[in-house]
Protein backbone atom coordinates (compact mmCIF):
# COMPACT_ATOMS: atom_id res chain seq x y z
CA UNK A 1 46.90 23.34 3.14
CA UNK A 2 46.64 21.95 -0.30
CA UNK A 3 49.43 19.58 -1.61
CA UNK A 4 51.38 21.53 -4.53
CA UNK A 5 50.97 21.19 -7.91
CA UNK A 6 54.46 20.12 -8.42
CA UNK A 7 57.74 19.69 -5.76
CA UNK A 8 60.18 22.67 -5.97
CA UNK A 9 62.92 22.79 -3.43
CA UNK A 10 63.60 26.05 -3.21
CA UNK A 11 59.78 27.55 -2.96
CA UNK A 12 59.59 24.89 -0.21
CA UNK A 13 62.70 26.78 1.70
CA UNK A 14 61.17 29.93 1.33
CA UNK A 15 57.59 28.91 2.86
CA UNK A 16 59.58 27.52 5.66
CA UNK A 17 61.49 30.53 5.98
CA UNK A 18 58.68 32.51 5.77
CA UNK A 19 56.97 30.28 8.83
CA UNK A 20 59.82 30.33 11.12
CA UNK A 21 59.61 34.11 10.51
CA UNK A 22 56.33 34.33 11.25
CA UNK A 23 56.92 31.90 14.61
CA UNK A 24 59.65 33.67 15.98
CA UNK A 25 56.75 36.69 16.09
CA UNK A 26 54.52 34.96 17.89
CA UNK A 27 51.99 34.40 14.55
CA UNK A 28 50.94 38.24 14.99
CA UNK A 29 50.93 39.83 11.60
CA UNK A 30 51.17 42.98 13.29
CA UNK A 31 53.60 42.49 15.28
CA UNK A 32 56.06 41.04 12.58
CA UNK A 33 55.37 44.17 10.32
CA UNK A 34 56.03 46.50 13.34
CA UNK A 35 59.52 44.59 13.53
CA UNK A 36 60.07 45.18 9.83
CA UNK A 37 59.29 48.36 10.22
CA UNK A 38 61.44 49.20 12.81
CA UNK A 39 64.21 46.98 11.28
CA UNK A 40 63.61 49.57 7.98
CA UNK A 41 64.27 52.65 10.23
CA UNK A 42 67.81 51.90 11.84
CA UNK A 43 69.45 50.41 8.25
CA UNK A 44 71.63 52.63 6.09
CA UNK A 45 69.51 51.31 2.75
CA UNK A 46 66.71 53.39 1.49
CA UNK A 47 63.26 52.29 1.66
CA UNK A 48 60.96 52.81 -1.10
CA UNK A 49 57.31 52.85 -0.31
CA UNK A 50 55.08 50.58 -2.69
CA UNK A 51 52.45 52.42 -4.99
CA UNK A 52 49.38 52.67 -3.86
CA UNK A 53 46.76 50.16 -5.50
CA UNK A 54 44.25 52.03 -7.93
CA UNK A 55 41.14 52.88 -6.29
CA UNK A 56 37.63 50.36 -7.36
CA UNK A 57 36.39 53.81 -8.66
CA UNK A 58 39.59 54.19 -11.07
CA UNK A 59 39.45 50.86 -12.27
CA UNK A 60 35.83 51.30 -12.94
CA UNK A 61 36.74 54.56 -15.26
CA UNK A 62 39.38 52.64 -16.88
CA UNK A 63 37.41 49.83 -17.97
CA UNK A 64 33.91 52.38 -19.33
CA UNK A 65 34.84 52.79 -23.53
CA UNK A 66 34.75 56.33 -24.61
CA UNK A 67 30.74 56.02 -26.17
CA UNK A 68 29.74 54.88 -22.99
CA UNK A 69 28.85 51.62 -23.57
């Protein structure tokens, strides 16, 4: 890992956070989103799903000017 560009105290807490979360799952990726998950099923708050990220083919037609050049 890279040293950071600059010391901030509270970013560091949150990596470490973010590592002992990680830890406690074993390092599986899957396996800690599969506790989310199931974490996100038996709370009383609503869960909004993300948006979906725009398709290559999308951002392709997005970035094409109307005289097709």
């Amino acid at each position: 890992m890279t040293k950071p560009l600059y010391d901030d105290p509270v970013v560091a807490e949150i990596h470490a956070i973010r590592a002992q979360v990680l830890a406690d799952s074993g390092g599986d990726h899957r396996k800690l989103m599969k506790e989310v998950r199931a974490r996100e099923r038996t709370s009383n708050r609503k869960v909004i799903a993300a948006p979906a990220a725009p398709s290559i083919a999308q951002s392709t037609e997005q970035n094409v000017r109307p005289d097709g050049e």
